[in-house]
N, C-alpha and C. Protein backbone atom coordinates (compact mmCIF):
# COMPACT_ATOMS: atom_id res chain seq x y z
N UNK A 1 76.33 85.54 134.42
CA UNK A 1 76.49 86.52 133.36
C UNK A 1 75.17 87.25 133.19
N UNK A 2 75.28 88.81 133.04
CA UNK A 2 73.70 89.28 133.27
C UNK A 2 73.79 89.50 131.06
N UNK A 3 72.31 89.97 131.42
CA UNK A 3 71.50 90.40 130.29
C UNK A 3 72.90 90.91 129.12
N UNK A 4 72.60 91.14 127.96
CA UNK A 4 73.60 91.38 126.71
C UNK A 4 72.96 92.51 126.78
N UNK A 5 74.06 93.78 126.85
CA UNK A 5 72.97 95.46 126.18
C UNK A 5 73.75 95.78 124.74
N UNK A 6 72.70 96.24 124.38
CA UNK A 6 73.25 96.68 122.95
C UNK A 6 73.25 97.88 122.87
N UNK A 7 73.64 98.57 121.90
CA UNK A 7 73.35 100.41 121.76
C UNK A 7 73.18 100.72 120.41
N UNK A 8 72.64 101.54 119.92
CA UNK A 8 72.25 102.07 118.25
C UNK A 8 73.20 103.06 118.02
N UNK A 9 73.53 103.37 117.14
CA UNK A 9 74.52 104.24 116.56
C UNK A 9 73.38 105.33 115.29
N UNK A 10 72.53 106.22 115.41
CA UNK A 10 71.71 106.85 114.03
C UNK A 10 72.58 107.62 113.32
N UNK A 11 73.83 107.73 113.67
CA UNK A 11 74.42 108.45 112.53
C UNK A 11 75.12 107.34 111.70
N UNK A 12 74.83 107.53 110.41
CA UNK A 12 75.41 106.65 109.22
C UNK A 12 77.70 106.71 109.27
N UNK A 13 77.72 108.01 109.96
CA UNK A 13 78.87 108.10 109.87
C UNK A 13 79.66 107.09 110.89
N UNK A 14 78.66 106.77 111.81
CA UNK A 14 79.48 106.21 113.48
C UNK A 14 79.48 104.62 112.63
N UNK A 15 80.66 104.13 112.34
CA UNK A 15 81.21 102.60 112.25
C UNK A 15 82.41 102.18 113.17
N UNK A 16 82.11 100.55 113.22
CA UNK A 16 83.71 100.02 114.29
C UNK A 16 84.75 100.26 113.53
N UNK A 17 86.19 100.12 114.24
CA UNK A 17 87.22 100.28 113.61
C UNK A 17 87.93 99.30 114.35
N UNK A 18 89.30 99.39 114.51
CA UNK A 18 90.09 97.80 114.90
C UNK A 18 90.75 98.61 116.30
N UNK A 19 89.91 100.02 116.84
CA UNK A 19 90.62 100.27 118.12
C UNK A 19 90.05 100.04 119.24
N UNK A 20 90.52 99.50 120.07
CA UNK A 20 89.16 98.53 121.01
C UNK A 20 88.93 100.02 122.44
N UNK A 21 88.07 100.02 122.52
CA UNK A 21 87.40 100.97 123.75
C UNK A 21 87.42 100.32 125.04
N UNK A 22 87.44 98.76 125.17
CA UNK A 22 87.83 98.22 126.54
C UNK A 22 86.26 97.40 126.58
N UNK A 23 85.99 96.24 127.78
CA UNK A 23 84.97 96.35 127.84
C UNK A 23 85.37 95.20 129.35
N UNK A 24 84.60 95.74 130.54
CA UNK A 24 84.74 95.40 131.96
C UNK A 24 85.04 94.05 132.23
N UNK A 25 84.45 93.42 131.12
CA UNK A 25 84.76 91.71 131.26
C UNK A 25 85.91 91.20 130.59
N UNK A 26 86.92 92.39 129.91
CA UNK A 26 88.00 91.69 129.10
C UNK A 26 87.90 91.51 127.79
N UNK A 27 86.35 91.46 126.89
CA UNK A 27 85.99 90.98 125.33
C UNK A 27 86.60 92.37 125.04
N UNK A 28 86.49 92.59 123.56
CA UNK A 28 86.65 93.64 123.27
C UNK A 28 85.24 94.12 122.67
N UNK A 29 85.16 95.42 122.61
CA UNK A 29 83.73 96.36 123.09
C UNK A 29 83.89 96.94 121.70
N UNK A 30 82.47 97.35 120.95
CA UNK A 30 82.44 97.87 119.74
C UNK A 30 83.43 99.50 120.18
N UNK A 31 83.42 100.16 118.57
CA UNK A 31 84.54 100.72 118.69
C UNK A 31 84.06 102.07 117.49
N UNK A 32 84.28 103.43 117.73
CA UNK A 32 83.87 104.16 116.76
C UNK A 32 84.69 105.01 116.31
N UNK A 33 84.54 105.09 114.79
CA UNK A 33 85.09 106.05 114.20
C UNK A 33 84.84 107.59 114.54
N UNK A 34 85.56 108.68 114.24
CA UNK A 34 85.37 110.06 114.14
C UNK A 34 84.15 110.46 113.27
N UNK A 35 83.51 111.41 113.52
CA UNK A 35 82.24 111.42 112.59
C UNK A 35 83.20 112.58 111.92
N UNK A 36 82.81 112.33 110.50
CA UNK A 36 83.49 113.06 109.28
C UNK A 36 82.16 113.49 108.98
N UNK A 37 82.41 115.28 108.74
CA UNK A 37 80.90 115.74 107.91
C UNK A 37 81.50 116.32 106.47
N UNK A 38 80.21 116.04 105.58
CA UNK A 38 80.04 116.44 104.62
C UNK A 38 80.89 117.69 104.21
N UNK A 39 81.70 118.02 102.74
CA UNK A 39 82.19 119.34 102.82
C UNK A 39 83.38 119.61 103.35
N UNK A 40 83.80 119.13 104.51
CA UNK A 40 85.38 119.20 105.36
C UNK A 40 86.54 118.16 104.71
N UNK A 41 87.43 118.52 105.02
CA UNK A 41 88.80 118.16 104.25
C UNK A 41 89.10 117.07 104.96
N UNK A 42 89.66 115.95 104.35
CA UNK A 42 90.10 114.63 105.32
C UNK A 42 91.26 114.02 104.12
N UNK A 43 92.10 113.31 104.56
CA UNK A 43 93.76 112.83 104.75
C UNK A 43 93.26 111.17 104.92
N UNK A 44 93.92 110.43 104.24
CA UNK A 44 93.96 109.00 104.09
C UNK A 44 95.07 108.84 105.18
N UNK A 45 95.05 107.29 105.94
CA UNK A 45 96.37 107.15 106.62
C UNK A 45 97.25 106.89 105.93
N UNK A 46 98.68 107.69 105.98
CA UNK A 46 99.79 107.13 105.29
C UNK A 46 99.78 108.13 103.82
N UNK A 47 98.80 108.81 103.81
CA UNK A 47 98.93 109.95 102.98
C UNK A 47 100.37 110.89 102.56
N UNK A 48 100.94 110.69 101.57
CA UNK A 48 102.05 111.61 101.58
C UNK A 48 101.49 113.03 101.33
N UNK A 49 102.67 113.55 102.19
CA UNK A 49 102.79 115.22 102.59
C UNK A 49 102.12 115.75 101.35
N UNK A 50 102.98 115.63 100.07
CA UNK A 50 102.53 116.75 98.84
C UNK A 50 101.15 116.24 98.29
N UNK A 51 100.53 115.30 98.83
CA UNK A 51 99.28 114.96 98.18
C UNK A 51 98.15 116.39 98.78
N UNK A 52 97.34 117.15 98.35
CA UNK A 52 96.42 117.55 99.23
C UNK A 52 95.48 117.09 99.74
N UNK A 53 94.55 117.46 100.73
CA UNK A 53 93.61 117.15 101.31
C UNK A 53 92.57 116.69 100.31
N UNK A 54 92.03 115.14 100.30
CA UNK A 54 90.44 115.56 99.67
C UNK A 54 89.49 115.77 101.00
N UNK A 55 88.71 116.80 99.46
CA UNK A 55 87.15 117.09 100.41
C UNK A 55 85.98 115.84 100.25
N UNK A 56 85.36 115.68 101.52
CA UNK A 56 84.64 114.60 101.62
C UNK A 56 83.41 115.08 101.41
N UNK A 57 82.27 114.00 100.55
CA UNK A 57 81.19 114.16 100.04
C UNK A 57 80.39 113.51 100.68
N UNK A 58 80.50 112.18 100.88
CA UNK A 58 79.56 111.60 102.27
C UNK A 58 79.82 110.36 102.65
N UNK A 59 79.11 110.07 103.75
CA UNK A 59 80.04 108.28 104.28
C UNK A 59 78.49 107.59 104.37
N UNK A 60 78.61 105.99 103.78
CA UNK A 60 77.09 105.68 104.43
C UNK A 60 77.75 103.74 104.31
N UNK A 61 77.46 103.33 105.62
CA UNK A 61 78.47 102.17 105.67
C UNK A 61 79.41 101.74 105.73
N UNK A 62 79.97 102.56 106.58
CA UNK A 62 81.46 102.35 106.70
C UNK A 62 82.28 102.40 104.97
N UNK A 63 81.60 103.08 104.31
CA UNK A 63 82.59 103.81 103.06
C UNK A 63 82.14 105.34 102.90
N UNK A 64 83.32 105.74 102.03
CA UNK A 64 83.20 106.81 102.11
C UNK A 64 83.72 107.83 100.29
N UNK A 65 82.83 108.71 100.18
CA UNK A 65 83.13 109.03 98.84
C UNK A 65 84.00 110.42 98.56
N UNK A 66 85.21 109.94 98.83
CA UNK A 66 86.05 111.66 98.51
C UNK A 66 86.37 112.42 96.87
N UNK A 67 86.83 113.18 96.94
CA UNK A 67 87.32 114.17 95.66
C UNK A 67 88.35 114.99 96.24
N UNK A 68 89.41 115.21 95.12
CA UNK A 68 90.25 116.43 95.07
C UNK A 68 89.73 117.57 94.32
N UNK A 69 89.48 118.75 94.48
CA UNK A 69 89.09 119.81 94.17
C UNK A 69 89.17 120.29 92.92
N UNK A 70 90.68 119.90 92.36
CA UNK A 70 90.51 119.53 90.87
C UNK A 70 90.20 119.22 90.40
N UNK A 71 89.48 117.88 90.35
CA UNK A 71 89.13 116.99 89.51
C UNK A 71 87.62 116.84 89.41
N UNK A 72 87.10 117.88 89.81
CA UNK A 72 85.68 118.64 89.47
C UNK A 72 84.64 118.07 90.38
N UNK A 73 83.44 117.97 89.99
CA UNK A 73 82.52 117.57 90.99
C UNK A 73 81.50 115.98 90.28
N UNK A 74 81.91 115.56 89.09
CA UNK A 74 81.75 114.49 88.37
C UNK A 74 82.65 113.34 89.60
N UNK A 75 83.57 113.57 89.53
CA UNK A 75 85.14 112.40 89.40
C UNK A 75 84.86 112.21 91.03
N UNK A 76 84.75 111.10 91.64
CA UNK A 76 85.12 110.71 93.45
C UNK A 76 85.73 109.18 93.38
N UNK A 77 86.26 109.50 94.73
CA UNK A 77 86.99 107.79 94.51
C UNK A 77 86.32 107.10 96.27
N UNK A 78 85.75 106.01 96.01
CA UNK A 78 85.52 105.29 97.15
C UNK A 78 86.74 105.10 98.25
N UNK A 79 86.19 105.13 99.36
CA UNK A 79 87.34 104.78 100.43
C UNK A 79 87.02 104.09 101.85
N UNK A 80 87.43 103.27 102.34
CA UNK A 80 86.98 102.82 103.80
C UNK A 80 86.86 103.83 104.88
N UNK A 81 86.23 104.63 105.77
CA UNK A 81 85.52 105.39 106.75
C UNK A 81 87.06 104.89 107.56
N UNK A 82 87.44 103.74 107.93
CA UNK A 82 88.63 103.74 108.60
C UNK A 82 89.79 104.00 108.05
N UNK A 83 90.00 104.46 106.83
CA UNK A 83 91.36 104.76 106.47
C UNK A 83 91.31 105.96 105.95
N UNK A 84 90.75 107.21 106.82
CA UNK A 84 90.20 108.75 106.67
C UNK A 84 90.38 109.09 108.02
N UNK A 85 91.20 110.52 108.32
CA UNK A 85 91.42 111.21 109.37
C UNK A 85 91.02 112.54 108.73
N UNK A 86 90.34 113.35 110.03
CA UNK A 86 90.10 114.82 109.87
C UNK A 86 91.65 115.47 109.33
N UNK A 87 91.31 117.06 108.47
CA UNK A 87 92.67 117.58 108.40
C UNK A 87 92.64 118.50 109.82
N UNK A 88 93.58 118.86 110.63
CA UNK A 88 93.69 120.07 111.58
C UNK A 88 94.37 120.72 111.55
């Protein structure tokens, strides 16, 4: 078995998620989320249709702090970095 390599991730946004990327020996291999930026609109999984998009404020640890547009710039609700998809 050779040497263990590791790799750094510097963006706060890049965390694992439960989708495996593969890894040559069979383990399963760290795994990354979509980088979500600041400002852009993102969708919970399982989000119903008439809900709108919240806009995302920032991710640091695999959480993440959204708002609906209504509800001003006071009010955000915490959320897991894995249960957030871009809108397209």
């Amino acid at each position: 078995m050779g040497p263990a390599r590791s790799s750094t991730l510097s963006a706060p946004e890049l965390v694992t998620t439960s989708r495996s990327l593969g890894h040559p020996h069979g383990h399963r291999g760290s795994n990354v989320l979509e980088l979500l930026r600041p400002g852009s609109f993102v969708r919970l999984r399982n989000q119903p249709d008439d809900l709108p998009p919240f806009q995302l404020i920032q991710c640091r640890g695999g959480r993440c702090w959204v708002r609906q547009q209504s509800w001003g710039t006071l009010v955000h609700w915490e959320v897991a970095h894995r249960q957030l998809t871009t809108v397209t």
